[in-house]
C-alpha atoms as a PDB file:
ATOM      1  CA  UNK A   1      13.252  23.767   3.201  1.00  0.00           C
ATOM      2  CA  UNK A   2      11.237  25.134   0.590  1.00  0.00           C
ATOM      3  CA  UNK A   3      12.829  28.855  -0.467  1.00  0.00           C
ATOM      4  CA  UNK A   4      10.524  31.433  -2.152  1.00  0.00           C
ATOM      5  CA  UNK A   5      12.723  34.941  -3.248  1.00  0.00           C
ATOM      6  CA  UNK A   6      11.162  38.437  -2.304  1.00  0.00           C
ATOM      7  CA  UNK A   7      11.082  40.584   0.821  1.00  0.00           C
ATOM      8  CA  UNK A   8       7.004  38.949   1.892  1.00  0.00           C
ATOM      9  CA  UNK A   9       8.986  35.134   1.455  1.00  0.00           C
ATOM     10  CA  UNK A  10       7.043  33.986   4.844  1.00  0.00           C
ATOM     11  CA  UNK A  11       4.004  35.390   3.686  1.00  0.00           C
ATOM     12  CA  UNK A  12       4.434  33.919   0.672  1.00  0.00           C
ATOM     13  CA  UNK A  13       5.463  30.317   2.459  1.00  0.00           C
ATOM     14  CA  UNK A  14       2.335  30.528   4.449  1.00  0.00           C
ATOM     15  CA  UNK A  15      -0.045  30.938   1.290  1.00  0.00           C
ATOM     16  CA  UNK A  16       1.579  28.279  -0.502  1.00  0.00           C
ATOM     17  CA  UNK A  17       1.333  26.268   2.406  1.00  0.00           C
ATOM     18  CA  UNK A  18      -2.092  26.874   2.947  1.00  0.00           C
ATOM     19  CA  UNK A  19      -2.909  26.739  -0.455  1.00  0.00           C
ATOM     20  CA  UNK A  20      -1.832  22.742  -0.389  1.00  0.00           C
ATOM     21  CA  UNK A  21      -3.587  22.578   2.738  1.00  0.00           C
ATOM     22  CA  UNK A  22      -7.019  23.843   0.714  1.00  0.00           C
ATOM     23  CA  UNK A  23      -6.242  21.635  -2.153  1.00  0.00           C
ATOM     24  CA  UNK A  24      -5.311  18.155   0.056  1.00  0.00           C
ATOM     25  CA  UNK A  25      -9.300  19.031   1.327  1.00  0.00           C
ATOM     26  CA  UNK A  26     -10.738  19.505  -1.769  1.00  0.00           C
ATOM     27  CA  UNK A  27      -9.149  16.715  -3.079  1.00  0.00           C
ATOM     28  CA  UNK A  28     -11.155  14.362  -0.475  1.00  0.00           C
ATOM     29  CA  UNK A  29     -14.215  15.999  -1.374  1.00  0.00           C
ATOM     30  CA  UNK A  30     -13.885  15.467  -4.967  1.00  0.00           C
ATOM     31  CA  UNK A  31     -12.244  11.783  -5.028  1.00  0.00           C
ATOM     32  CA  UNK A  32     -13.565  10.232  -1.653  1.00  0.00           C
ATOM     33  CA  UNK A  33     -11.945   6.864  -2.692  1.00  0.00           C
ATOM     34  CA  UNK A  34      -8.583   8.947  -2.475  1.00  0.00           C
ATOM     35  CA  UNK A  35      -9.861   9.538   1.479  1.00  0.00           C
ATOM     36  CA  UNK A  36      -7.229   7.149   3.000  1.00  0.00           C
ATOM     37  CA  UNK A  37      -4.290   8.950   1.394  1.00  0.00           C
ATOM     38  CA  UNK A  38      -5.677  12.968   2.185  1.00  0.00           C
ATOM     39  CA  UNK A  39      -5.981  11.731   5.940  1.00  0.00           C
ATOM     40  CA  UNK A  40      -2.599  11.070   5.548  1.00  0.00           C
ATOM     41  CA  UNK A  41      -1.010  14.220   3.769  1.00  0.00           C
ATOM     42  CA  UNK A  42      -3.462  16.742   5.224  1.00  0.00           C
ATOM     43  CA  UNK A  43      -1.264  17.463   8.122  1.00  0.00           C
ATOM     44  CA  UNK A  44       1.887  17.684   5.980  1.00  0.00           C
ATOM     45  CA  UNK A  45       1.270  21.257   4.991  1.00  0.00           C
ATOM     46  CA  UNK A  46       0.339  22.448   8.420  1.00  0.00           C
ATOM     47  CA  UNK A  47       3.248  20.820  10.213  1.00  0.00           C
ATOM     48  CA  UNK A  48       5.760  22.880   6.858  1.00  0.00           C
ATOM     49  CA  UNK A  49       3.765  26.178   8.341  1.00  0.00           C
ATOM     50  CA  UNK A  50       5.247  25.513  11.551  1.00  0.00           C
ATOM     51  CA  UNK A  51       8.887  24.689  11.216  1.00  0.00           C
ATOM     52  CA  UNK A  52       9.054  27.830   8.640  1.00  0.00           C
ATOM     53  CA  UNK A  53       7.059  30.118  10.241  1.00  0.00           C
ATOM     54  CA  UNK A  54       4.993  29.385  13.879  1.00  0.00           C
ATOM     55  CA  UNK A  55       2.809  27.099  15.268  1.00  0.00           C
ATOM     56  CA  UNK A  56       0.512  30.720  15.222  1.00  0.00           C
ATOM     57  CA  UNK A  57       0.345  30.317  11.634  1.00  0.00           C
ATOM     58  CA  UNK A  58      -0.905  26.913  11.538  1.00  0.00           C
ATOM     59  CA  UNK A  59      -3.511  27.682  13.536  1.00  0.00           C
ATOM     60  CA  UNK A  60      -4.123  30.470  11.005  1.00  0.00           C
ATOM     61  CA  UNK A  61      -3.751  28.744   7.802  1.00  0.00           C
ATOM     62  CA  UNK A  62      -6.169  26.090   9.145  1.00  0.00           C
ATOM     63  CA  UNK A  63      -8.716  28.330   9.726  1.00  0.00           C
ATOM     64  CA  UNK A  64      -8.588  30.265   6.259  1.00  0.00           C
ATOM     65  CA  UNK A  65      -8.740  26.745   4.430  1.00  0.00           C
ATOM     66  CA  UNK A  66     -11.476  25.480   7.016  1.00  0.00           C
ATOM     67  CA  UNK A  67     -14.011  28.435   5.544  1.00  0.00           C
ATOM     68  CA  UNK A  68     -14.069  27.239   1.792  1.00  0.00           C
ATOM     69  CA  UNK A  69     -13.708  23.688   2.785  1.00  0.00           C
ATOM     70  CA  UNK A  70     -16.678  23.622   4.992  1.00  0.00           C
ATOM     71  CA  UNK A  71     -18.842  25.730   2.343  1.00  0.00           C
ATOM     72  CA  UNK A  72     -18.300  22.672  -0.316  1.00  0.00           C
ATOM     73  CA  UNK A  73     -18.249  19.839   1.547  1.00  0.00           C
ATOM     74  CA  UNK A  74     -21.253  17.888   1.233  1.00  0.00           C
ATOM     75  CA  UNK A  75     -21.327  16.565   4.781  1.00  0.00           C
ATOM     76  CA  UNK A  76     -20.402  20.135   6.805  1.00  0.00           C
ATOM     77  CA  UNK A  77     -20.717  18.472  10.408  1.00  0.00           C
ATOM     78  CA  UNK A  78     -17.876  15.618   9.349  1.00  0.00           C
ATOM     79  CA  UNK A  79     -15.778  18.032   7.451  1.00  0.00           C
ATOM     80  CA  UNK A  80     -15.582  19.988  10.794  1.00  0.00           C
ATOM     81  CA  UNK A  81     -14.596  16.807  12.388  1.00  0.00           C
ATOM     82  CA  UNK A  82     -12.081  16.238   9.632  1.00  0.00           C
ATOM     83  CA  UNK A  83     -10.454  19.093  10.455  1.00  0.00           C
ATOM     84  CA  UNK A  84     -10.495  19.105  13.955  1.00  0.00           C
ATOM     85  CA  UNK A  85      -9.056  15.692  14.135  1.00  0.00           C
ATOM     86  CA  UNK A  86      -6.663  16.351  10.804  1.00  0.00           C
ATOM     87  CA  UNK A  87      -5.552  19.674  11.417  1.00  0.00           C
ATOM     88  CA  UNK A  88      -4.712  19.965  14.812  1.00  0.00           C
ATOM     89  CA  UNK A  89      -2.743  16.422  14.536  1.00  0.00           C
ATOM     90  CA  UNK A  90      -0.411  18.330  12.117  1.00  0.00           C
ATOM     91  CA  UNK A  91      -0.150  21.085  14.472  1.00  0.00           C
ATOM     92  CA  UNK A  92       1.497  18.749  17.202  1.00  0.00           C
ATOM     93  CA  UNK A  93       3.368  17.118  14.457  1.00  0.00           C
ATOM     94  CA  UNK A  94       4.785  20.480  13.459  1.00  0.00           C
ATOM     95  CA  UNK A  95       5.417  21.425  17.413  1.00  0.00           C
ATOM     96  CA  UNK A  96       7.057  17.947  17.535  1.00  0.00           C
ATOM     97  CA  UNK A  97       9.524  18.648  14.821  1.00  0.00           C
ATOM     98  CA  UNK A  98      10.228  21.918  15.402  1.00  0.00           C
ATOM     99  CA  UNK A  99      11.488  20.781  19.164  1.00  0.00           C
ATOM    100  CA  UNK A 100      13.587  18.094  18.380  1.00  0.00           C
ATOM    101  CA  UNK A 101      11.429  15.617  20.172  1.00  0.00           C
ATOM    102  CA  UNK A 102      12.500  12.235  19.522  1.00  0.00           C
ATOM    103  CA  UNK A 103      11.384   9.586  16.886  1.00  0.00           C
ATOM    104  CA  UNK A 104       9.732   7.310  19.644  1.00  0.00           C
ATOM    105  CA  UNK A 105       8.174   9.711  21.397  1.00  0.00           C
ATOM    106  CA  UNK A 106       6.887  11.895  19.204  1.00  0.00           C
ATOM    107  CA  UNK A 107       5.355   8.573  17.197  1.00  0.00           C
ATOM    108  CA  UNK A 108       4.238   8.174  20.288  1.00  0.00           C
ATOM    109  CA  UNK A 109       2.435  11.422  21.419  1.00  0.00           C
ATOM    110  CA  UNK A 110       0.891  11.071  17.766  1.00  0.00           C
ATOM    111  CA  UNK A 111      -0.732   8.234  18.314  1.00  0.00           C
ATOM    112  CA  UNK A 112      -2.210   9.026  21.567  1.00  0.00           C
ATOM    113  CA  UNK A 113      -2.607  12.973  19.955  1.00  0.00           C
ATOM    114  CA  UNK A 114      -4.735  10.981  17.225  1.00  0.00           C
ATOM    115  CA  UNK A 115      -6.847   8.530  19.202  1.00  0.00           C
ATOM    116  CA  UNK A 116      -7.946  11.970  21.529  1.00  0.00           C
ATOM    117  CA  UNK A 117      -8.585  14.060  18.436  1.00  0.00           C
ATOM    118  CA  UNK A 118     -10.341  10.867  17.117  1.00  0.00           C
ATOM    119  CA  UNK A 119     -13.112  10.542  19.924  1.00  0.00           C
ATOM    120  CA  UNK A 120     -13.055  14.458  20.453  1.00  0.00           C
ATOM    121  CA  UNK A 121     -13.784  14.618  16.590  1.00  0.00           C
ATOM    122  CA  UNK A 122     -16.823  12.079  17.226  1.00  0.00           C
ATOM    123  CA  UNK A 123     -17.903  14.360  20.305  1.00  0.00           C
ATOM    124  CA  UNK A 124     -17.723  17.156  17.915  1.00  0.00           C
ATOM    125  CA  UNK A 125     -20.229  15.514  15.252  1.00  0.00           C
ATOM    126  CA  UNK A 126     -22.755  14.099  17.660  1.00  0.00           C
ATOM    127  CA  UNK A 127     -23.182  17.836  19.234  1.00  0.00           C
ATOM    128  CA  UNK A 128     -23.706  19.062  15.666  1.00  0.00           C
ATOM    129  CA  UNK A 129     -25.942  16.130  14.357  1.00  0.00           C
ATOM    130  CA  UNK A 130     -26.888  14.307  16.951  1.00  0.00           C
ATOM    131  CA  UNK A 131     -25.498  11.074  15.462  1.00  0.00           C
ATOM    132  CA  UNK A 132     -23.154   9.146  16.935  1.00  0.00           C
ATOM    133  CA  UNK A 133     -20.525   7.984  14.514  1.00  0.00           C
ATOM    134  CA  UNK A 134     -20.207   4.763  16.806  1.00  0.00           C
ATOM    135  CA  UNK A 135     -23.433   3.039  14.714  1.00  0.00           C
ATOM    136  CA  UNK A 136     -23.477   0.999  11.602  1.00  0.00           C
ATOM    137  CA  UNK A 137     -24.987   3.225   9.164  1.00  0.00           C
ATOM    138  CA  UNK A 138     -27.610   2.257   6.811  1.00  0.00           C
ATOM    139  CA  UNK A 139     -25.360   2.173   3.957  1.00  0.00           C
ATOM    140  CA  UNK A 140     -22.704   0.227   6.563  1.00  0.00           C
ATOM    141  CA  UNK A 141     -25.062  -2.135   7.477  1.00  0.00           C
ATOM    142  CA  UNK A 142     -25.912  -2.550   3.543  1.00  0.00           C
ATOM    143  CA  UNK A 143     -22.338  -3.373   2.547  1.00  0.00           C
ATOM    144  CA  UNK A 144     -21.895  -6.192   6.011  1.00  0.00           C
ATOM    145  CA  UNK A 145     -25.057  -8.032   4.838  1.00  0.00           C
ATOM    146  CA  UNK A 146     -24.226  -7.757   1.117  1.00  0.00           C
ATOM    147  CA  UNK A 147     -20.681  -9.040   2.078  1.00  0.00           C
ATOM    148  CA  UNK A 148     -22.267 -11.795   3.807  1.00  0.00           C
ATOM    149  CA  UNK A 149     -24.659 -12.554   0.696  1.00  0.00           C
ATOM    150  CA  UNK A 150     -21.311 -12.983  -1.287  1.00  0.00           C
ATOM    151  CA  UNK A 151     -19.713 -15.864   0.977  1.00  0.00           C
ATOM    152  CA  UNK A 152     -23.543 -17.628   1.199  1.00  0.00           C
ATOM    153  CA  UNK A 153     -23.530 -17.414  -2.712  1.00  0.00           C
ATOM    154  CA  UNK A 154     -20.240 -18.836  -2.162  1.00  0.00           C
ATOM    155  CA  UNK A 155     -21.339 -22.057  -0.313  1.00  0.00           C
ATOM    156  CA  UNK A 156     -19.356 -21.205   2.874  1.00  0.00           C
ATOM    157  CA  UNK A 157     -22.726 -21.198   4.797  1.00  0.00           C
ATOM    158  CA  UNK A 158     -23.717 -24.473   3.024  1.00  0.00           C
ATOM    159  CA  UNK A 159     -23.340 -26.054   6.473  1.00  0.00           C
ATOM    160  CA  UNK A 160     -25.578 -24.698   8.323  1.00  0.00           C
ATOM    161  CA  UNK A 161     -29.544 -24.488   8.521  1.00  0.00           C
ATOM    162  CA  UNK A 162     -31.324 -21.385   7.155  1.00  0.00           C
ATOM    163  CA  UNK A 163     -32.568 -20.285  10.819  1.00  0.00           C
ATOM    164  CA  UNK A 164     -28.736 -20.363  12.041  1.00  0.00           C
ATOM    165  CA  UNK A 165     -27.624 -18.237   9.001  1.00  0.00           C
ATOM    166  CA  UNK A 166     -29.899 -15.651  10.178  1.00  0.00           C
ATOM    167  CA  UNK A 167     -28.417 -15.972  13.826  1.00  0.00           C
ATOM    168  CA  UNK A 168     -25.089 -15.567  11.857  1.00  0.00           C
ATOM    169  CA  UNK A 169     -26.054 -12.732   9.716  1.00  0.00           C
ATOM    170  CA  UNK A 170     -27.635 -10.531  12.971  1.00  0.00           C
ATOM    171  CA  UNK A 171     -24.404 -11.857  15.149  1.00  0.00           C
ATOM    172  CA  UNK A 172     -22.369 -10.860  12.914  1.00  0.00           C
ATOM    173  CA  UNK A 173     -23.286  -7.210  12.020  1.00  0.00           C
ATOM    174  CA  UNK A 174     -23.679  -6.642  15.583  1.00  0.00           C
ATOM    175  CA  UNK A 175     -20.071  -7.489  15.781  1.00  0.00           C
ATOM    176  CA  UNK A 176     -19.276  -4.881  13.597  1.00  0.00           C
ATOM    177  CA  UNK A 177     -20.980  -2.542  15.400  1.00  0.00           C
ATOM    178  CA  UNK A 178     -19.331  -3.449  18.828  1.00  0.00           C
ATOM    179  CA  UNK A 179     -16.113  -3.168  17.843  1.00  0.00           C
ATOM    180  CA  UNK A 180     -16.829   0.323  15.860  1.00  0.00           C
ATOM    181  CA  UNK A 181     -15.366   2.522  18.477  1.00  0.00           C
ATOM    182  CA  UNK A 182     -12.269   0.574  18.905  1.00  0.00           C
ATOM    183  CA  UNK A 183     -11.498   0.322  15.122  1.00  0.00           C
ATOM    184  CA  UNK A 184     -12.177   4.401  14.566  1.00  0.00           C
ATOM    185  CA  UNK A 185      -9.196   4.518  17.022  1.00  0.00           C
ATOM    186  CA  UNK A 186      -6.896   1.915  15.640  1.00  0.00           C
ATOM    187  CA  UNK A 187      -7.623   3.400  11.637  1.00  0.00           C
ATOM    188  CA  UNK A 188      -6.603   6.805  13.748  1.00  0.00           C
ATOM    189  CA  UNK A 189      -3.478   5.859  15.339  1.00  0.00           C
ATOM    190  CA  UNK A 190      -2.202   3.885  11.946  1.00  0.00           C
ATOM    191  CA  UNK A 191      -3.024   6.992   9.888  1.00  0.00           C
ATOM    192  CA  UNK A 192      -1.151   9.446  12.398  1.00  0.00           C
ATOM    193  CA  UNK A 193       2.182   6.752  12.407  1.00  0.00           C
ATOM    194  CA  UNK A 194       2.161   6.826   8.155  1.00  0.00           C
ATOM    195  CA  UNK A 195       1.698  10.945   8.718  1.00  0.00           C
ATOM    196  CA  UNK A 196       4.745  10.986  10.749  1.00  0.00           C
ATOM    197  CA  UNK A 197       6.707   8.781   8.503  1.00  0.00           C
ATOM    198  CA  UNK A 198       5.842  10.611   5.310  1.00  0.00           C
ATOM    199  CA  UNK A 199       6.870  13.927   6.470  1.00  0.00           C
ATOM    200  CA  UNK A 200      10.227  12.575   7.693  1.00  0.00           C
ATOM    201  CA  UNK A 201      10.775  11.215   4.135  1.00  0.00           C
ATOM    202  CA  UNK A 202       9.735  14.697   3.499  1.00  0.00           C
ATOM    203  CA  UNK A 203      11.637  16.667   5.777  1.00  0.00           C
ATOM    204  CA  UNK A 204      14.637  14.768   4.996  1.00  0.00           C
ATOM    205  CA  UNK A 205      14.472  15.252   1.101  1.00  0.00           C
ATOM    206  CA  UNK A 206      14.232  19.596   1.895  1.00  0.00           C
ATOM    207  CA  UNK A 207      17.309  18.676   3.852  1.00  0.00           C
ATOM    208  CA  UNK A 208      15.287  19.522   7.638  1.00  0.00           C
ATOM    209  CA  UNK A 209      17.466  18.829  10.455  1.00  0.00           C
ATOM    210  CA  UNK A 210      16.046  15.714  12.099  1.00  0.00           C
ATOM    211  CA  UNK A 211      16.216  13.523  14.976  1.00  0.00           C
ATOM    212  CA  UNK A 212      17.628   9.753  14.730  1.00  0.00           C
ATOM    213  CA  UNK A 213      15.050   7.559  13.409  1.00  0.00           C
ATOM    214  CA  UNK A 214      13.611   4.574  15.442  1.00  0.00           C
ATOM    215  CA  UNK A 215      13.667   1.198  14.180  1.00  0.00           C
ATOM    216  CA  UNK A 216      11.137  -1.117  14.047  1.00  0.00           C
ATOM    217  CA  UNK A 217      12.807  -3.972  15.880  1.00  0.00           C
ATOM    218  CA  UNK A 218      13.475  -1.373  18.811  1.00  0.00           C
ATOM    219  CA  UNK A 219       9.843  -0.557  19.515  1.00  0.00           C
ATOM    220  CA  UNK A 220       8.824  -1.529  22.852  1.00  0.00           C
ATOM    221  CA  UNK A 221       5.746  -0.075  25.196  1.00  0.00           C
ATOM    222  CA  UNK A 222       6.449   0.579  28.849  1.00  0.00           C
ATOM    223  CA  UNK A 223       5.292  -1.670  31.435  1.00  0.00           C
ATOM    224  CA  UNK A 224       2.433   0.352  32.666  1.00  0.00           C
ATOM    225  CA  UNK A 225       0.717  -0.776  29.359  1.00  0.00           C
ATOM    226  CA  UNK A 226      -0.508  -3.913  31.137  1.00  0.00           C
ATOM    227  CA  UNK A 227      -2.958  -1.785  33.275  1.00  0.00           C
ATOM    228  CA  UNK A 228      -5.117  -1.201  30.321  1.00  0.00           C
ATOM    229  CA  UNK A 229      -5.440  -4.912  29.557  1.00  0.00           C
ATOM    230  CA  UNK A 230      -6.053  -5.392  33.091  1.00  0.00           C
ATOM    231  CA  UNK A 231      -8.949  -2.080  33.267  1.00  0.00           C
ATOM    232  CA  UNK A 232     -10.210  -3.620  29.545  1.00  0.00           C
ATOM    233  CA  UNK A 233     -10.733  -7.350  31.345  1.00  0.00           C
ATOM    234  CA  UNK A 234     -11.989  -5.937  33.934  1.00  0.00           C
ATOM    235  CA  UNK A 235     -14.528  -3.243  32.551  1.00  0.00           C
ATOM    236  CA  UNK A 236     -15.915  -6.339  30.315  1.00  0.00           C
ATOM    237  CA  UNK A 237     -16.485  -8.733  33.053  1.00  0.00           C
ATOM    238  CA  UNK A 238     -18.344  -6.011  35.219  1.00  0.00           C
ATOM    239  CA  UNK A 239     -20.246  -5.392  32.644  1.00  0.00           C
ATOM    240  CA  UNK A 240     -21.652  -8.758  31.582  1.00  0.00           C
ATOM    241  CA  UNK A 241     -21.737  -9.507  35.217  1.00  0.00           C
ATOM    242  CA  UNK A 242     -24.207  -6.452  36.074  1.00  0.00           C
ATOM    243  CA  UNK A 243     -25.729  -6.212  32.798  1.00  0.00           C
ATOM    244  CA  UNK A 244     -24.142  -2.643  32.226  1.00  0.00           C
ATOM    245  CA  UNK A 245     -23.795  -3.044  27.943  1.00  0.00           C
ATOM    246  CA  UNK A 246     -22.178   0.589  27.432  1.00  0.00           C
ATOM    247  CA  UNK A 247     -19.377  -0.487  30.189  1.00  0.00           C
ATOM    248  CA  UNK A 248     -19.195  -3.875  28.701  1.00  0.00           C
ATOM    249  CA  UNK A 249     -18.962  -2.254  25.102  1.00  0.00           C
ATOM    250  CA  UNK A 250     -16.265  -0.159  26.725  1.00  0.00           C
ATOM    251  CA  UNK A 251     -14.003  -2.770  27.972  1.00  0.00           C
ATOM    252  CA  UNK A 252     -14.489  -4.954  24.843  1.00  0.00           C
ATOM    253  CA  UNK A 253     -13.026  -1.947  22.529  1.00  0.00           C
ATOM    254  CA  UNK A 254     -10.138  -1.671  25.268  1.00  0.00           C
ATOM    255  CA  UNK A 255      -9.399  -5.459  24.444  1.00  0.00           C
ATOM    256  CA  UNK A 256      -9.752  -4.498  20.671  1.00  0.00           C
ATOM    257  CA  UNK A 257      -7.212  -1.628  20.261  1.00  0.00           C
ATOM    258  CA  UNK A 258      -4.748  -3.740  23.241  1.00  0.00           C
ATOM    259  CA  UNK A 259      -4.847  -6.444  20.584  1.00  0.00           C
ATOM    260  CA  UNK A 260      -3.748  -4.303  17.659  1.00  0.00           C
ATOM    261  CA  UNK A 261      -1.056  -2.905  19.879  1.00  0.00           C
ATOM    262  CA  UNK A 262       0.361  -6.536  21.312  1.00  0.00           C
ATOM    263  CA  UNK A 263       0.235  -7.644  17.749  1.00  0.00           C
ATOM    264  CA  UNK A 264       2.040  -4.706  16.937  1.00  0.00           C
ATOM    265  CA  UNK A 265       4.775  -5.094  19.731  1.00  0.00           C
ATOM    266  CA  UNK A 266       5.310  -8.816  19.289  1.00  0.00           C
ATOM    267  CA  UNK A 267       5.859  -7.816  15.231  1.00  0.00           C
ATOM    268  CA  UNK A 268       8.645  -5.323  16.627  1.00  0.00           C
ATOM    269  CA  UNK A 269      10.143  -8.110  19.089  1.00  0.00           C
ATOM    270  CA  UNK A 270       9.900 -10.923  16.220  1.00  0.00           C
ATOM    271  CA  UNK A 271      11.702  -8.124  14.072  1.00  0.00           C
ATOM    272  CA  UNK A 272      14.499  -8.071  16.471  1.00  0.00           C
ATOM    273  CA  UNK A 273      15.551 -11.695  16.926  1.00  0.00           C
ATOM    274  CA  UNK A 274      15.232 -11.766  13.096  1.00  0.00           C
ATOM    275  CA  UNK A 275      18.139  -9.443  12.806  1.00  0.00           C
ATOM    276  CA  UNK A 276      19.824 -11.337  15.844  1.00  0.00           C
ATOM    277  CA  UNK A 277      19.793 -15.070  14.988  1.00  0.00           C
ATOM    278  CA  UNK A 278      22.627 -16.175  12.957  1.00  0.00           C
ATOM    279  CA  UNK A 279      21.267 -17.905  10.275  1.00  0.00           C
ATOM    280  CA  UNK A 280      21.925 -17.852   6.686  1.00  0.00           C
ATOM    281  CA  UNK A 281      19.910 -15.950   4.585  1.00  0.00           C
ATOM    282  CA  UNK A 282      17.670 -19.093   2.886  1.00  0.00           C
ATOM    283  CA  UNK A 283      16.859 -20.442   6.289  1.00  0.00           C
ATOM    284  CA  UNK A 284      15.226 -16.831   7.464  1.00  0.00           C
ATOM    285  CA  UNK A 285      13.071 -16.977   4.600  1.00  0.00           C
ATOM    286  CA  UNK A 286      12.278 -20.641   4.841  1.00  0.00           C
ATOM    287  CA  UNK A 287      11.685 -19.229   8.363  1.00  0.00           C
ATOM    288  CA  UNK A 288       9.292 -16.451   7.191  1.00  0.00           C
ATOM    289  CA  UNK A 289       7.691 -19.249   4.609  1.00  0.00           C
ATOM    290  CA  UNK A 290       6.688 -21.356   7.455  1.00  0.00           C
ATOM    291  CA  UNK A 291       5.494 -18.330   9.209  1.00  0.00           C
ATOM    292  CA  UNK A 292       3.093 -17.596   6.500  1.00  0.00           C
ATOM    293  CA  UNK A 293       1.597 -20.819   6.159  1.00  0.00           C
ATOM    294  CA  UNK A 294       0.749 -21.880   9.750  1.00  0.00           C
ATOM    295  CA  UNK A 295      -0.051 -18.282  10.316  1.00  0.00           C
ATOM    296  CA  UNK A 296      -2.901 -18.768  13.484  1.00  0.00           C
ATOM    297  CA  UNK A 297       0.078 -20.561  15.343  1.00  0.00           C
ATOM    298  CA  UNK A 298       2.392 -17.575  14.299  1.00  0.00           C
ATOM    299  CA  UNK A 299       0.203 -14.943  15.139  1.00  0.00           C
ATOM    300  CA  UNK A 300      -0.519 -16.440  19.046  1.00  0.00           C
ATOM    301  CA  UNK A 301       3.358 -16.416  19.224  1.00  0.00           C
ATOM    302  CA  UNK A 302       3.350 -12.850  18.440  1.00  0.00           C
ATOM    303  CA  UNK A 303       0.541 -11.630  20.337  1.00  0.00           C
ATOM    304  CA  UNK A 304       2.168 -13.358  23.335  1.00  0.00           C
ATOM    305  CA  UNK A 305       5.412 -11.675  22.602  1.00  0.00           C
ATOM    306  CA  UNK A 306       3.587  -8.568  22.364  1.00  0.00           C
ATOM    307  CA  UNK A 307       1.980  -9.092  25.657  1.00  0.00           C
ATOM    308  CA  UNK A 308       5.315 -10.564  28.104  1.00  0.00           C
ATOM    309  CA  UNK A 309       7.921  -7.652  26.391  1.00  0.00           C
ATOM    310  CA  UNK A 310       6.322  -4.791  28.226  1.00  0.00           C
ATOM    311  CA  UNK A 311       6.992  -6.657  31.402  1.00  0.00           C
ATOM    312  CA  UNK A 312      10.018  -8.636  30.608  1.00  0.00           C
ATOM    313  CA  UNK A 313      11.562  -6.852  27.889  1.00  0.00           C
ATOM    314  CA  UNK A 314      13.598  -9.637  26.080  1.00  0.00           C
ATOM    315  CA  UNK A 315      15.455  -7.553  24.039  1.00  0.00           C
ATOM    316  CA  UNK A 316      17.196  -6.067  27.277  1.00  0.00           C
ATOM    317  CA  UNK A 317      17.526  -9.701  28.200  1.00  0.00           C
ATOM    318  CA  UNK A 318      19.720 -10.514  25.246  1.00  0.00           C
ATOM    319  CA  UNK A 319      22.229  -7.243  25.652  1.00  0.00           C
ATOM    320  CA  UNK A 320      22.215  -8.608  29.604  1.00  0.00           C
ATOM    321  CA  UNK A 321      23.796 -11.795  28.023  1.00  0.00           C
END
């Protein structure tokens, strides 16, 4: 770990910590196209404050760098939702670590610690503003129809009459809008998985004591996953059937995030027969070639890998034989 000489070093550890903590913020204020990578490192500092010190002083250290954070951010009611959702992930991180937990299930209580801090985060803003962060904004809804200016100025609506462009223009920012919700959660649960995997790299360079790492080809999600397709079809029939749109909306971003996470699954099963077939090493990448280039085809054979494992589980099937 990080070593700091002098009788106060934990007090010391904790300002520097915190001090990172302040400057990761400030740095997202300042360069907001850098906003993808602070989401990432914010927790870092907070998770260090609680395999030094306590998961007391993480609590603390977030609060000290919340004040001046929330005095010069230029949208207070989303920075408080920034740190809500940023902070306290790298609080469980750092409780994570500190116990030993292992790789797959603390990746694993991230993700699902993310996607609750995510919509609690949400809650948080719409109590102080009154917006819900689930709407296209104006500027949002700018960028979609500019977007779709670009491919008409393109010629790939050259097919089709003006009135149906229109159709296609309003159909398709309402898409967007749908599918809002399911996409804050997905963007949440791939930030808290690169989170995790940066402060291992971390942890392991100050020489941390870790836990074995998981693989990618030995990913799998338990069985009981299938209930949430099921509750996702069935939430979305029910509500086109009874004309219910919120519980339609619902079950339509269950399908969304499901999708993500079968894709996700089938990549990790697809990852594992890679390793296993006995081929030599041009034919896997002639393999991966043809992969590439009929890629719809590919990516059904994935998502329905992603979608039997839970249930079947092929790579126990293979140790079996």
């Amino acid at each position: 770990m990080i070593t700091i000489a002098g009788k106060n070093r934990p007090l010391r550890e904790w300002a520097l910590f915190s001090f990172l903590l302040l400057v990761a913020g400030l740095i997202g204020i300042v360069l907001p196209p850098l906003s993808f990578l602070v989401k990432i490192g914010f927790p870092v500092p907070l998770i260090l404050i609680a395999l030094k010190l306590d998961s007391r002083y993480s609590f603390l250290g977030l609060a000290v760098a919340a004040i001046p954070l929330w005095l010069l951010a230029p949208d207070q009611a989303a920075m408080v939702g920034f740190i809500a959702k940023y902070g306290l992930l790298g609080i469980l991180y750092g409780l994570l670590f500190k116990n030993y937990v292992s790789s797959g299930k603390s990746m694993a209580a991230g993700v699902l610690g993310a996607s609750v801090l995510a919509l609690f985060s949400s809650v948080l803003i719409y109590t102080l503003t009154g917006e819900t962060p689930f709407i296209l904004s104006q500027e949002g809804r700018q960028a979609v129809e500019q977007w779709l200016l670009l491919n008409q100025n393109a010629g790939a609506f050259n097919n089709l009459p003006p009135e149906m462009q229109e159709v296609l223009f309003k159909n398709v920012i309402d898409l967007f809008e749908l599918f809002i919700p399911g996409q804050f959660i997905v963007t949440s649960a791939v930030e808290a998985v690169l989170t995790y995997l940066l402060t291992r790299v971390l942890l392991r360079r100050l020489k941390y004591p870790l836990t074995p790492g998981l693989p990618f080809s030995g990913i799998s999600f338990p069985w009981y996953v299938i209930w949430g397709l099921i509750v996702g079809l069935g939430l979305t029939l029910a509500g086109d059937q009874f004309s219910m749109p919120a519980v339609s909306k619902t079950g339509k971003n269950i399908l969304f995030i499901l999708f993500y996470a079968y894709i996700f699954s089938g990549l990790s099963v697809a990852a594992y027969f890679y390793q296993k077939i006995k081929l030599a090493g041009p034919l896997k990448v002639l393999l991966v070639i043809i992969a590439f280039i009929y890629f719809p085809f590919s990516m059904v054979i994935i998502l329905l890998l992603g979608l039997a494992d839970p249930l079947v589980n092929f790579r126990r099937l293979t140790l079996k034989k």
